[in-house]
PDB file of N, CA and C in Angstrom:
ATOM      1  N   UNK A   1       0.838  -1.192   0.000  1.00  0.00           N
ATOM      2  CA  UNK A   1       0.000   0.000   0.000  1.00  0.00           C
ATOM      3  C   UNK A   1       0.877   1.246   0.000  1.00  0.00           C
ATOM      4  N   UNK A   2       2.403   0.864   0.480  1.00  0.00           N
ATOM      5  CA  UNK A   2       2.855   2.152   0.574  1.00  0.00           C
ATOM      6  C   UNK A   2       3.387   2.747  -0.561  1.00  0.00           C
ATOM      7  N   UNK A   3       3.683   1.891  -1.196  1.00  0.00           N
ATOM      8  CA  UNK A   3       4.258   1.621  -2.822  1.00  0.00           C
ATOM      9  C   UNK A   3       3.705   2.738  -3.653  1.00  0.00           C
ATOM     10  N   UNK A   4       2.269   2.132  -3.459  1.00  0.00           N
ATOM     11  CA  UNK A   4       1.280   2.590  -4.100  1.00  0.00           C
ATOM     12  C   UNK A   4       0.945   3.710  -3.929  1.00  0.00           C
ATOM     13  N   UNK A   5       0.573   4.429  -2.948  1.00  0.00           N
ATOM     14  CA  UNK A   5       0.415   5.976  -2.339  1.00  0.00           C
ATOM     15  C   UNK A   5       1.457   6.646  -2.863  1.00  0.00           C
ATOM     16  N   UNK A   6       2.940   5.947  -2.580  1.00  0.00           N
ATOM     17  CA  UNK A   6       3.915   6.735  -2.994  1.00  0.00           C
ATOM     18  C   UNK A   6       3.896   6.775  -4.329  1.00  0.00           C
ATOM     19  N   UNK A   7       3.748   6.045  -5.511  1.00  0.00           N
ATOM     20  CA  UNK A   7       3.581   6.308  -6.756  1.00  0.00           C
ATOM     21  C   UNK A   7       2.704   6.778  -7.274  1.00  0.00           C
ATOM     22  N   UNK A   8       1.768   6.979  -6.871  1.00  0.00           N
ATOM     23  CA  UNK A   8       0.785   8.206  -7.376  1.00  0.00           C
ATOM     24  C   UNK A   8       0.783   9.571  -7.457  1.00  0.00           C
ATOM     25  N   UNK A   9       1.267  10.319  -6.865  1.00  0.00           N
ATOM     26  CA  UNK A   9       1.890  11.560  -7.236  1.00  0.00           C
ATOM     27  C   UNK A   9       2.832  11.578  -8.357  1.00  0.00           C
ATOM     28  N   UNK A  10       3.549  10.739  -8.671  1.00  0.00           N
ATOM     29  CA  UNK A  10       4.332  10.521  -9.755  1.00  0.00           C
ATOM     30  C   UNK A  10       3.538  10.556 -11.031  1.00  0.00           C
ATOM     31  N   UNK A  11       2.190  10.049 -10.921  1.00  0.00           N
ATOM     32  CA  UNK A  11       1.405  10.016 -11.876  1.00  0.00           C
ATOM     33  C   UNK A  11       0.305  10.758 -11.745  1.00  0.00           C
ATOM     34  N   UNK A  12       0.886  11.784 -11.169  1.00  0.00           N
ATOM     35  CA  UNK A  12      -0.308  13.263 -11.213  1.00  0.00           C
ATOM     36  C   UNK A  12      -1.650  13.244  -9.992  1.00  0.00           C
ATOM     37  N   UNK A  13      -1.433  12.216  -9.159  1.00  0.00           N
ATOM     38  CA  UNK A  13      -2.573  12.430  -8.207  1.00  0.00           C
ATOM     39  C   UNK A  13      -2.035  13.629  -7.355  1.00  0.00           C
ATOM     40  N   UNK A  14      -3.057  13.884  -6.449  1.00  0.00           N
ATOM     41  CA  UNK A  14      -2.225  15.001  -5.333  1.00  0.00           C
ATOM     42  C   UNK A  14      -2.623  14.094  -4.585  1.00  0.00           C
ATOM     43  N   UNK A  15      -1.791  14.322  -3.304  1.00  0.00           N
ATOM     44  CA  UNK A  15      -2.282  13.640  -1.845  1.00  0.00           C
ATOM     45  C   UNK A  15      -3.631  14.262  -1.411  1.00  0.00           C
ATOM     46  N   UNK A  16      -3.323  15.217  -1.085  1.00  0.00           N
ATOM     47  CA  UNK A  16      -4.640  16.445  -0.378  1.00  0.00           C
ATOM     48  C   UNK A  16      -6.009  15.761  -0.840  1.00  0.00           C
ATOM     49  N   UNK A  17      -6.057  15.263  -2.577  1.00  0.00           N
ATOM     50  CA  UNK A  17      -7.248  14.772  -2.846  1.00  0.00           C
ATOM     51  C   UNK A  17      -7.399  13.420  -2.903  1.00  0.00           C
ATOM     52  N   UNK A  18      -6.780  12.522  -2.869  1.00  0.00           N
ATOM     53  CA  UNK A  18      -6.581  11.194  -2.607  1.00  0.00           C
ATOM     54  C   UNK A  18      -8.145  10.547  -1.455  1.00  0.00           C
ATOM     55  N   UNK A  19      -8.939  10.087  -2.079  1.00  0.00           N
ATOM     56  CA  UNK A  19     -10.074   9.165  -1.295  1.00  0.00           C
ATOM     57  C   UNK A  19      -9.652   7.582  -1.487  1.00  0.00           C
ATOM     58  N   UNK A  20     -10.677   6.987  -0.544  1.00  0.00           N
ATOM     59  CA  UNK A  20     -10.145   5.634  -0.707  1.00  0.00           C
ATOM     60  C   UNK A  20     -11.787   4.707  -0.618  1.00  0.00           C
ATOM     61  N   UNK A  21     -11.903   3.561  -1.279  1.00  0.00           N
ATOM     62  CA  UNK A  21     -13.204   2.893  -1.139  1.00  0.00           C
ATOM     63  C   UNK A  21     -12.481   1.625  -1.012  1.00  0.00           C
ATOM     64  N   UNK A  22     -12.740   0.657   0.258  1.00  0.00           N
ATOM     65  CA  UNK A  22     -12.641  -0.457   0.137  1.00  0.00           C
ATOM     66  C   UNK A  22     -13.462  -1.955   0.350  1.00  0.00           C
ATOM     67  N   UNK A  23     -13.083  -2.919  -0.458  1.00  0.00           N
ATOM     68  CA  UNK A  23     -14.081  -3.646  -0.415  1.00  0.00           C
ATOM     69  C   UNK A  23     -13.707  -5.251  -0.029  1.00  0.00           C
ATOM     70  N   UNK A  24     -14.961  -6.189   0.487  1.00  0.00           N
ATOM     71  CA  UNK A  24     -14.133  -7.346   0.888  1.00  0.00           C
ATOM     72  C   UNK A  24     -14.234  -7.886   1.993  1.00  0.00           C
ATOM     73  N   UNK A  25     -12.947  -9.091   2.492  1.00  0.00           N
ATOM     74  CA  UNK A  25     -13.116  -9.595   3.630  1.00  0.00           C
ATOM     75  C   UNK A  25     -14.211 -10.507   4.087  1.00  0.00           C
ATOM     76  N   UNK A  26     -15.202 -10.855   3.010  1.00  0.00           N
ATOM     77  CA  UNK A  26     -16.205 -12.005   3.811  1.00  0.00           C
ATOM     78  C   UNK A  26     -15.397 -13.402   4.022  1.00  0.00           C
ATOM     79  N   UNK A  27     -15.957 -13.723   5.132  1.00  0.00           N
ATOM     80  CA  UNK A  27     -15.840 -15.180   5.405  1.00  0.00           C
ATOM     81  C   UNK A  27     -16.745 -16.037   4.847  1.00  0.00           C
ATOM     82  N   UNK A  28     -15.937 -16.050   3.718  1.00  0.00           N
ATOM     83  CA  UNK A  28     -16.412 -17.433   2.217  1.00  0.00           C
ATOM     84  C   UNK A  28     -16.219 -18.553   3.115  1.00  0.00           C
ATOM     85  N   UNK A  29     -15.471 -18.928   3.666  1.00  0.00           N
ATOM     86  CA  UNK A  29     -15.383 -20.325   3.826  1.00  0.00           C
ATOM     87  C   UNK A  29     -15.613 -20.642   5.834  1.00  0.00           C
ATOM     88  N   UNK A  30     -16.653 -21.417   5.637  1.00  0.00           N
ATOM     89  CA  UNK A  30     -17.100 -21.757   7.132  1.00  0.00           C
ATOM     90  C   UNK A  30     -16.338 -22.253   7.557  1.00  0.00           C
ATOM     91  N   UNK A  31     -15.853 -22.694   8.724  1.00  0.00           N
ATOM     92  CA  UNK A  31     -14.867 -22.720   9.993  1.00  0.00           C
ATOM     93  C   UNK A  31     -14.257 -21.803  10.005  1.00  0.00           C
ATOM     94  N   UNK A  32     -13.745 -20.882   9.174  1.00  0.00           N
ATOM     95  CA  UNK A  32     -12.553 -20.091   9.704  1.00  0.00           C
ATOM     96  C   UNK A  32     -12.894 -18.905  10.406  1.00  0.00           C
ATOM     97  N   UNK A  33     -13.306 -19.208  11.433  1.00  0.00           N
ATOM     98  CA  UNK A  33     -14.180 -18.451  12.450  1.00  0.00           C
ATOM     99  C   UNK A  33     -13.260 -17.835  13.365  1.00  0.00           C
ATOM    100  N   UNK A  34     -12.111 -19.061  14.011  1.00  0.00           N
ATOM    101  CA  UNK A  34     -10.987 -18.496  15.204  1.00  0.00           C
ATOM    102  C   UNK A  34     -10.109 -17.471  15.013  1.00  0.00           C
ATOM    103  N   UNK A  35      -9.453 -17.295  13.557  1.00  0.00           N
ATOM    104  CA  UNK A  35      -8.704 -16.664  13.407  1.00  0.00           C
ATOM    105  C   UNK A  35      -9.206 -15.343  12.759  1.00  0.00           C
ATOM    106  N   UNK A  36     -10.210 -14.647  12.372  1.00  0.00           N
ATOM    107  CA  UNK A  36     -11.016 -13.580  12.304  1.00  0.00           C
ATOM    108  C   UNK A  36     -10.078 -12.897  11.500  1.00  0.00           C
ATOM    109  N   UNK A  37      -9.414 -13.369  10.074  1.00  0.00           N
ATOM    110  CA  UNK A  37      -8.305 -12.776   9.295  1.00  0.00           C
ATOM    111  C   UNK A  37      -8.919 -11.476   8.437  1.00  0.00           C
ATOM    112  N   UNK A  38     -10.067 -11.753   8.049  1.00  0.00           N
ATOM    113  CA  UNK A  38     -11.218 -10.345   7.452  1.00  0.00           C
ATOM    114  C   UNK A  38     -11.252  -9.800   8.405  1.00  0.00           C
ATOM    115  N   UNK A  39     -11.500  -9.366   9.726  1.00  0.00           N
ATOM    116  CA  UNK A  39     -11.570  -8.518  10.675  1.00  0.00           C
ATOM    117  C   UNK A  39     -10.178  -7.808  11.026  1.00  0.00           C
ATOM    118  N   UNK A  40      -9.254  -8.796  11.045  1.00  0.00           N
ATOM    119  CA  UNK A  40      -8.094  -7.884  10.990  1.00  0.00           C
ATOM    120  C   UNK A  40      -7.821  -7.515   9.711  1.00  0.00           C
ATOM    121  N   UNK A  41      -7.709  -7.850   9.307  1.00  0.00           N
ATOM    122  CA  UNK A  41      -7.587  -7.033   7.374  1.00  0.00           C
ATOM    123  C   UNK A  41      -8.132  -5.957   7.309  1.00  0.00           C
ATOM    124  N   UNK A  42      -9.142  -5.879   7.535  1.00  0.00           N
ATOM    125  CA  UNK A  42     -10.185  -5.119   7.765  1.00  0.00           C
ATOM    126  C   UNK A  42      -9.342  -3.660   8.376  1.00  0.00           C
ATOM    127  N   UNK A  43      -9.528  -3.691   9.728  1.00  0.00           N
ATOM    128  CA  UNK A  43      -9.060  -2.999  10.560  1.00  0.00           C
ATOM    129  C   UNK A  43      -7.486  -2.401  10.410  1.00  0.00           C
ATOM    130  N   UNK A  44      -6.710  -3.339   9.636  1.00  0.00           N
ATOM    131  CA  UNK A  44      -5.404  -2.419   9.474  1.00  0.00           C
ATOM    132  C   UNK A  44      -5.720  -1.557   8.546  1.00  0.00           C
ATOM    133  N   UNK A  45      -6.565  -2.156   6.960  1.00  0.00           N
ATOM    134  CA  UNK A  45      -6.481  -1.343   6.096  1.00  0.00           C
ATOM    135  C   UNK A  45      -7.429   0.392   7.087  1.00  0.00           C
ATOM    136  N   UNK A  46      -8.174  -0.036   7.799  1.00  0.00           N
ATOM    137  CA  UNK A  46      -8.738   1.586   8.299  1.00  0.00           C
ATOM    138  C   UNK A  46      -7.643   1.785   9.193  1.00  0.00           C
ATOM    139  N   UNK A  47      -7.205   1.670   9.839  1.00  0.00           N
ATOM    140  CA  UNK A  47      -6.032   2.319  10.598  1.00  0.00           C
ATOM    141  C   UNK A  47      -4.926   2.753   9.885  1.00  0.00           C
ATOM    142  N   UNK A  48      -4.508   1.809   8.168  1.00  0.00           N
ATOM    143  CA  UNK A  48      -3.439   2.667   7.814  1.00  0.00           C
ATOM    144  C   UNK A  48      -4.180   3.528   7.182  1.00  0.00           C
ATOM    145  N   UNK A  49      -5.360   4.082   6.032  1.00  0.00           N
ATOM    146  CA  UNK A  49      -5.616   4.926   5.819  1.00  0.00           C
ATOM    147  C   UNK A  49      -6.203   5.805   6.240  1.00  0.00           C
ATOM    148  N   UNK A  50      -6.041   5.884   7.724  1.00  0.00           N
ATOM    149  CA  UNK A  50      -6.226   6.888   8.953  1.00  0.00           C
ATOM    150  C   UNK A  50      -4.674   7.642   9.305  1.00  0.00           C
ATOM    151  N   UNK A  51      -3.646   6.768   9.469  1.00  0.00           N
ATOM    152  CA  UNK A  51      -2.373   7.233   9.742  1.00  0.00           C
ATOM    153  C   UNK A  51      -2.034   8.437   8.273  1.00  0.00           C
ATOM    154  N   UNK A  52      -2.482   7.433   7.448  1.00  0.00           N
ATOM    155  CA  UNK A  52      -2.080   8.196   5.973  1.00  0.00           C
ATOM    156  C   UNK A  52      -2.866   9.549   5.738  1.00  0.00           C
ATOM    157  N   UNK A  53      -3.939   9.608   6.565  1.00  0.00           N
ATOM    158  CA  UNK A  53      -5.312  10.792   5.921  1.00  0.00           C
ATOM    159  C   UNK A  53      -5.495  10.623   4.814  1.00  0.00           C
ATOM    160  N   UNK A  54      -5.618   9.876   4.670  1.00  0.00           N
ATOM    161  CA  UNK A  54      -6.873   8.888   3.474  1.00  0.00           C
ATOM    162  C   UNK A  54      -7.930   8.795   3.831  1.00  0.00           C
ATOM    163  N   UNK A  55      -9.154  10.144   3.199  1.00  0.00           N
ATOM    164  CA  UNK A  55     -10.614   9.097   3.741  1.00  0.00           C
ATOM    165  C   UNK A  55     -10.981   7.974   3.174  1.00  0.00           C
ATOM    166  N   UNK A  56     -11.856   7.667   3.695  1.00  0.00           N
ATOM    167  CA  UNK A  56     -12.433   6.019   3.332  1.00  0.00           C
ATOM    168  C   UNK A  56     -13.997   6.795   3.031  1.00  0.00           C
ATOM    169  N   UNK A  57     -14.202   7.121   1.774  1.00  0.00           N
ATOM    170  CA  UNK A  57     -15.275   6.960   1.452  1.00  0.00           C
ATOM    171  C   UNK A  57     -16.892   6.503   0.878  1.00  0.00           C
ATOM    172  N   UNK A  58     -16.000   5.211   1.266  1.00  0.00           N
ATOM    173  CA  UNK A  58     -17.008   3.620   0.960  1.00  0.00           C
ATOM    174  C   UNK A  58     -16.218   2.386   1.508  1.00  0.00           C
ATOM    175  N   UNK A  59     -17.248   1.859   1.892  1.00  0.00           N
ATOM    176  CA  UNK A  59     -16.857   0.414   2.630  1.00  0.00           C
ATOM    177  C   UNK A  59     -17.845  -0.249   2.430  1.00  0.00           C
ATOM    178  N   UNK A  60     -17.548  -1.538   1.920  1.00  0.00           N
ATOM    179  CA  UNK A  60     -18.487  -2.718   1.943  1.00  0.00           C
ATOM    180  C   UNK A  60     -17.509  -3.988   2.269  1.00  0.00           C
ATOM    181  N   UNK A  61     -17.738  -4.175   3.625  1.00  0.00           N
ATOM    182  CA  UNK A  61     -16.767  -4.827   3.644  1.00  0.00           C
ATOM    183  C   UNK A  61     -17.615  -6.459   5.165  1.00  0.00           C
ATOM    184  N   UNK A  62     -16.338  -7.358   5.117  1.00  0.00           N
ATOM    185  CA  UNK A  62     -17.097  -8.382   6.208  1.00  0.00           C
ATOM    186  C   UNK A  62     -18.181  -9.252   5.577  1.00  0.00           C
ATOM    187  N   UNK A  63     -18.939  -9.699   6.904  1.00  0.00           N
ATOM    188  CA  UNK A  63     -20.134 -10.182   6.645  1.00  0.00           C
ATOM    189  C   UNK A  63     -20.078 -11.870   5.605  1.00  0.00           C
ATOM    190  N   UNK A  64     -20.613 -12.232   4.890  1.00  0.00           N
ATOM    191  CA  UNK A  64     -20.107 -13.872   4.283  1.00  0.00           C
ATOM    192  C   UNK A  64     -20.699 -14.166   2.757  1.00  0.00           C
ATOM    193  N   UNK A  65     -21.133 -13.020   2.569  1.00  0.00           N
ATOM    194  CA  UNK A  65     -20.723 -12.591   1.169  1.00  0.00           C
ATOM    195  C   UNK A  65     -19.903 -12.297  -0.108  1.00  0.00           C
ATOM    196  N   UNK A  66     -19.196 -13.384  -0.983  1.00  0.00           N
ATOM    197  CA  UNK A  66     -18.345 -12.800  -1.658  1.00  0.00           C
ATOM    198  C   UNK A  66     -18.641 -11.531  -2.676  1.00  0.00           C
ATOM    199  N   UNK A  67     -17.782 -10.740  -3.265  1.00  0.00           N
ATOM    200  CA  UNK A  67     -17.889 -10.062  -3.713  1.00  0.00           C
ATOM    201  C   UNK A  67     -17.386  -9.626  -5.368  1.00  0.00           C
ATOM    202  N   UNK A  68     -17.973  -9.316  -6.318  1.00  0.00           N
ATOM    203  CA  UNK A  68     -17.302  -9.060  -7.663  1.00  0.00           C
ATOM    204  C   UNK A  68     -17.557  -7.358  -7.050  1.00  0.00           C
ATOM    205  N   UNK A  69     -16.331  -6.919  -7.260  1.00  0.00           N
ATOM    206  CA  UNK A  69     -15.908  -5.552  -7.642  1.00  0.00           C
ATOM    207  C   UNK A  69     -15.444  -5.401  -9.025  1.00  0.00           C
ATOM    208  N   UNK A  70     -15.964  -4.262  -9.798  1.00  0.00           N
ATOM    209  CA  UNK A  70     -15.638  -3.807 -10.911  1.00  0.00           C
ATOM    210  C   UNK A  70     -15.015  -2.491 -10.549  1.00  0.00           C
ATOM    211  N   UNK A  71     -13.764  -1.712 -10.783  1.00  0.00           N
ATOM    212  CA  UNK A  71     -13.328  -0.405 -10.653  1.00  0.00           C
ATOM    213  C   UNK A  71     -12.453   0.335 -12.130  1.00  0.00           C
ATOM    214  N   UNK A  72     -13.115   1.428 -12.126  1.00  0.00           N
ATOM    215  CA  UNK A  72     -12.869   2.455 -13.320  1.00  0.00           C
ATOM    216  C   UNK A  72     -12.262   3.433 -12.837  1.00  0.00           C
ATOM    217  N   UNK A  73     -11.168   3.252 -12.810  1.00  0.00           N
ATOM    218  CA  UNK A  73     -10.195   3.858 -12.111  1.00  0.00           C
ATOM    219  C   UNK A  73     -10.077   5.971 -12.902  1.00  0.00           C
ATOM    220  N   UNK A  74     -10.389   5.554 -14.602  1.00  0.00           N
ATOM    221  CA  UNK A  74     -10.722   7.347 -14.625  1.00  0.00           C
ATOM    222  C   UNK A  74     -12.031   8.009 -14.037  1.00  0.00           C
ATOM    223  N   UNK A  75     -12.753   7.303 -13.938  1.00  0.00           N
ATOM    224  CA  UNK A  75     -14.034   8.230 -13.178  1.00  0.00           C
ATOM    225  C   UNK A  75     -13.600   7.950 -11.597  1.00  0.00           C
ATOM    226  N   UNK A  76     -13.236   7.063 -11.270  1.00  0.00           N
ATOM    227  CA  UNK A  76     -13.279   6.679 -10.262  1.00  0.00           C
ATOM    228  C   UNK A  76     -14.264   5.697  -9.025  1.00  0.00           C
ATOM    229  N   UNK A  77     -15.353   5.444 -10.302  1.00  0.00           N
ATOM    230  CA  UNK A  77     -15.912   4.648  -9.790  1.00  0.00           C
ATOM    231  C   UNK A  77     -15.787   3.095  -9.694  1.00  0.00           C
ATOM    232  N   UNK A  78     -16.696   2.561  -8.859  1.00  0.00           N
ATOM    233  CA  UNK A  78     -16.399   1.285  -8.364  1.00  0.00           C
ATOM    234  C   UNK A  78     -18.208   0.610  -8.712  1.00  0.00           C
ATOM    235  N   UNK A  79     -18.169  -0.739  -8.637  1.00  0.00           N
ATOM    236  CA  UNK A  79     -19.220  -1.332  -9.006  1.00  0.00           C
ATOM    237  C   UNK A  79     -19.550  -2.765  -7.818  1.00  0.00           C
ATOM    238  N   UNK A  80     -20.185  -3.090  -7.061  1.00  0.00           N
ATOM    239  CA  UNK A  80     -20.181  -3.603  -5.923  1.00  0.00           C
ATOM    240  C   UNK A  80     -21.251  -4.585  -6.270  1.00  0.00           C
ATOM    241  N   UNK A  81     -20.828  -5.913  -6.656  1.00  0.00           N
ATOM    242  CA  UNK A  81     -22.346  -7.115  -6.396  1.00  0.00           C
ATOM    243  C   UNK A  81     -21.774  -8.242  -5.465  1.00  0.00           C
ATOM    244  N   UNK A  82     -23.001  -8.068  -4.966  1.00  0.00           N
ATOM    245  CA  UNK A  82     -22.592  -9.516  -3.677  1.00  0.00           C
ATOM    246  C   UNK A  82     -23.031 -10.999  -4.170  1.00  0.00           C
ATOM    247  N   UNK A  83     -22.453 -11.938  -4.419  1.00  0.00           N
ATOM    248  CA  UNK A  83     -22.519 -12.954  -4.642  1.00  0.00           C
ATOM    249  C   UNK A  83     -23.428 -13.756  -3.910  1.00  0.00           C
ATOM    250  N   UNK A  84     -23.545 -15.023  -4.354  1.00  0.00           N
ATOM    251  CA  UNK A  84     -24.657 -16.088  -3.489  1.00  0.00           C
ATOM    252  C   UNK A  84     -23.542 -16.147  -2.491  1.00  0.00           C
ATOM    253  N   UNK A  85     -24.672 -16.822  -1.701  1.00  0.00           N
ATOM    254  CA  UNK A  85     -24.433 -16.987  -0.293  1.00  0.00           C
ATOM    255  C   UNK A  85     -23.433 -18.266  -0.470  1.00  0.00           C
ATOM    256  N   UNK A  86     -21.928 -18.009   0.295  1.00  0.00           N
ATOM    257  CA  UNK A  86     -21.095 -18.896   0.092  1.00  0.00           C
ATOM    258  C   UNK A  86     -20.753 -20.546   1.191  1.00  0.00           C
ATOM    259  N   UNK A  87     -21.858 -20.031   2.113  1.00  0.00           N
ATOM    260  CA  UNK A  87     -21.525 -21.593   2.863  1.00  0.00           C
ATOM    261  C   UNK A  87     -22.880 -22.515   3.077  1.00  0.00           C
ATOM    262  N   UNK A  88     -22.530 -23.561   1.521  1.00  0.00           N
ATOM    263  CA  UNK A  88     -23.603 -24.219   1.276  1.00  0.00           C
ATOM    264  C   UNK A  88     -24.321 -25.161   2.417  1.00  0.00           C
ATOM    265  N   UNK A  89     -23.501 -25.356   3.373  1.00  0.00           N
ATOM    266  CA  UNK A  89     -24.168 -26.389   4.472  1.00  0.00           C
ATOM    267  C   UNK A  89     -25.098 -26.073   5.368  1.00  0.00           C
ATOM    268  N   UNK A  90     -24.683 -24.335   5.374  1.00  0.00           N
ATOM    269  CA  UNK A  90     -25.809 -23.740   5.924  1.00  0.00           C
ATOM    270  C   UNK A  90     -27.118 -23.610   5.456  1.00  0.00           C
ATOM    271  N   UNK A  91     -26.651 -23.231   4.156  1.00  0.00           N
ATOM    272  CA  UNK A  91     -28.268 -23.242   3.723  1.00  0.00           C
ATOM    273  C   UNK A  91     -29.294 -24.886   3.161  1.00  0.00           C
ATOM    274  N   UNK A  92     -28.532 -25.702   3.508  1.00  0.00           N
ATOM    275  CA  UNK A  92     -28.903 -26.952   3.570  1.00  0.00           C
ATOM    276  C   UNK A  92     -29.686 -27.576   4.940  1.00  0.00           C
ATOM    277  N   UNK A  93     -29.243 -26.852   5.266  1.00  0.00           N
ATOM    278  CA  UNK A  93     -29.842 -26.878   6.792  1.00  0.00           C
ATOM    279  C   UNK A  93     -31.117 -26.246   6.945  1.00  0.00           C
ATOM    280  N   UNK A  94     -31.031 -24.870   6.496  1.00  0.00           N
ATOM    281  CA  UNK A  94     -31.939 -23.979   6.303  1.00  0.00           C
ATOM    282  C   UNK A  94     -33.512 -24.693   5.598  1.00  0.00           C
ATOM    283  N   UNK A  95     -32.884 -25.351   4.312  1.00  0.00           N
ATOM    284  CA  UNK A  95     -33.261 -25.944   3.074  1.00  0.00           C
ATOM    285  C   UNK A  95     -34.454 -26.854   3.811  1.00  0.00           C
ATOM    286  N   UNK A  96     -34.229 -27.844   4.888  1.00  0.00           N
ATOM    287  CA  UNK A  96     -34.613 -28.763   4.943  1.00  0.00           C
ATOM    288  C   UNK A  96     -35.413 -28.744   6.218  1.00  0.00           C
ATOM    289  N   UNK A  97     -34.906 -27.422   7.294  1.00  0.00           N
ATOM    290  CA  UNK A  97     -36.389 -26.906   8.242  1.00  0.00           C
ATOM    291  C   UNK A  97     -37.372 -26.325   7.108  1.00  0.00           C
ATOM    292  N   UNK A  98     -37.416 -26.047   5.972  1.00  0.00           N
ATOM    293  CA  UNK A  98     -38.609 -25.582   5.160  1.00  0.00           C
ATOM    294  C   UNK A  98     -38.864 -23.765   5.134  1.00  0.00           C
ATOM    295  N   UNK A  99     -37.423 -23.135   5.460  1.00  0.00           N
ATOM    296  CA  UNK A  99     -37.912 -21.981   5.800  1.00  0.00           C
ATOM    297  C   UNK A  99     -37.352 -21.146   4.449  1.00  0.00           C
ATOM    298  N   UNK A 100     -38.177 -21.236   3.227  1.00  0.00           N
ATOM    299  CA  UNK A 100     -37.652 -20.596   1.946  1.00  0.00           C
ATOM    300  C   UNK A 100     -37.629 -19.041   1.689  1.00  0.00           C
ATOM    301  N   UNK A 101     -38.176 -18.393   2.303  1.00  0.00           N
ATOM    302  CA  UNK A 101     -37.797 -17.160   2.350  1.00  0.00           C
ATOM    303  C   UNK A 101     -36.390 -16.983   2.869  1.00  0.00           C
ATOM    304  N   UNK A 102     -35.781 -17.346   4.126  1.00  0.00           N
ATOM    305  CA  UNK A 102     -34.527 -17.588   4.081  1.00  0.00           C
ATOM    306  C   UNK A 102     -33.078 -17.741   3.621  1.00  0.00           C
ATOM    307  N   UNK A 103     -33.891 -19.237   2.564  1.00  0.00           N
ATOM    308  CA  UNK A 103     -32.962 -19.252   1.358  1.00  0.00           C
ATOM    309  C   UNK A 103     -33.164 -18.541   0.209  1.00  0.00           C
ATOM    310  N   UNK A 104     -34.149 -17.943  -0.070  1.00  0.00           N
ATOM    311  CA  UNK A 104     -33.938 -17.165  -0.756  1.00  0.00           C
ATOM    312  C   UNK A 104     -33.182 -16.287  -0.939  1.00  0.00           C
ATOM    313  N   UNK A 105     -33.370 -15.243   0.482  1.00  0.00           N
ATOM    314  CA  UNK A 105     -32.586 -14.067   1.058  1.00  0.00           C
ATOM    315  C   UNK A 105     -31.185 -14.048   1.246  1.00  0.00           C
ATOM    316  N   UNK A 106     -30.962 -15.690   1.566  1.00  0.00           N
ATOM    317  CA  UNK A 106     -29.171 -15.716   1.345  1.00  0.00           C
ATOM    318  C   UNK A 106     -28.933 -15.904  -0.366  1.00  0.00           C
ATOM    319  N   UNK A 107     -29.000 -16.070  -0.780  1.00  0.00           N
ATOM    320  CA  UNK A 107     -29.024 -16.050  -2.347  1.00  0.00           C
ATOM    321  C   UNK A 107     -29.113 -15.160  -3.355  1.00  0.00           C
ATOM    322  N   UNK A 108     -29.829 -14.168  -2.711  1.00  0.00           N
ATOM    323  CA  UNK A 108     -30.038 -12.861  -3.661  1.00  0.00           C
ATOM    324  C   UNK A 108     -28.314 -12.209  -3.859  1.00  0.00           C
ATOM    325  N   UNK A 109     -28.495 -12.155  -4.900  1.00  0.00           N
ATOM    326  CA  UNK A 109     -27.150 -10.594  -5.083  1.00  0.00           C
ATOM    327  C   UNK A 109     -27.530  -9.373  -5.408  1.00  0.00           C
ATOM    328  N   UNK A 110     -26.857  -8.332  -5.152  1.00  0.00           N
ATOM    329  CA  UNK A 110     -27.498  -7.335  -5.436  1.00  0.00           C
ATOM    330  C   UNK A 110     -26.623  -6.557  -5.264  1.00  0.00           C
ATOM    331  N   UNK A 111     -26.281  -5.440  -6.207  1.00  0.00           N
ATOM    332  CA  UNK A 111     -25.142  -4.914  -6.589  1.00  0.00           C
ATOM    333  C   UNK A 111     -25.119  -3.209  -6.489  1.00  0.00           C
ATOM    334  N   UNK A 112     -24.035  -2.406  -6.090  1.00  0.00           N
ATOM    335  CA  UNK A 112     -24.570  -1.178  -5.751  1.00  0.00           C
ATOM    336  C   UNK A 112     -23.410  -0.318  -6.886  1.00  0.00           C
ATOM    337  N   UNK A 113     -23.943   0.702  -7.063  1.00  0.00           N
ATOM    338  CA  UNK A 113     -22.903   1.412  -8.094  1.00  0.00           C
ATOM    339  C   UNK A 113     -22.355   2.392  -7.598  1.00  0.00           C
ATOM    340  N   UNK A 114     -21.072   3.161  -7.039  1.00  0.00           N
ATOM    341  CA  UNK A 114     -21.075   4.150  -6.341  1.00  0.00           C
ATOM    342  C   UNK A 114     -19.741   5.022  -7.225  1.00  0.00           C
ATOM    343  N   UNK A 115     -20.231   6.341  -6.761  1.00  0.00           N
ATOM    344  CA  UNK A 115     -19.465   7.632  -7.978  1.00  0.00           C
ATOM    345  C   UNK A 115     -18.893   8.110  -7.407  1.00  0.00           C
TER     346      UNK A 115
END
């Protein structure tokens, strides 16, 4: 990340205007519950672009949703859809108390566009 900050002025950004949107961190894969590696991920990336004064002006982040991000780096926008619900045993479970609104609701994607 530092790489990166630092080479951008080289290529005409200014710092002063520099925003940041980040995205990510679901726990796709069930068990990995102990080691909470999206939560810390999470949390450094806001603490270093706090040290840096970088705002963070979008976050979609956590939660057990994967994610397709699309980013257009000249406008600067970003494109946000959340994927099906990634831990199938759960919703097998779900599946078979009969509660289909449920599974539905883990299943939906739904994608946000932000400028």
């Amino acid at each position: 990340m530092e790489l990166l900050i630092n080479e951008m002025p080289k290529l005409g950004a200014r710092r002063e205007t520099m925003q940041a949107k980040i995205f990510g961190e679901a726990q796709v894969m069930a068990g990995f519950t102990t080691m909470k590696v999206g939560e810390r991920n999470t949390q450094f990336v806001q603490d270093y672009l706090s040290t840096e004064r970088i705002p963070i002006v979008f976050q979609d982040v956590l939660d057990i949703h994967p994610r397709k991000v699309s980013i257009f780096p000249v406008t600067g926008k970003a494109l946000v859809k959340h994927l099906a619900h990634s831990h199938p045993e759960t919703l097998a479970v779900v599946e078979r108390k009969g509660d289909a609104a449920i599974v539905a609701r883990s299943n939906v994607g739904g994608s946000v566009d932000l400028s």
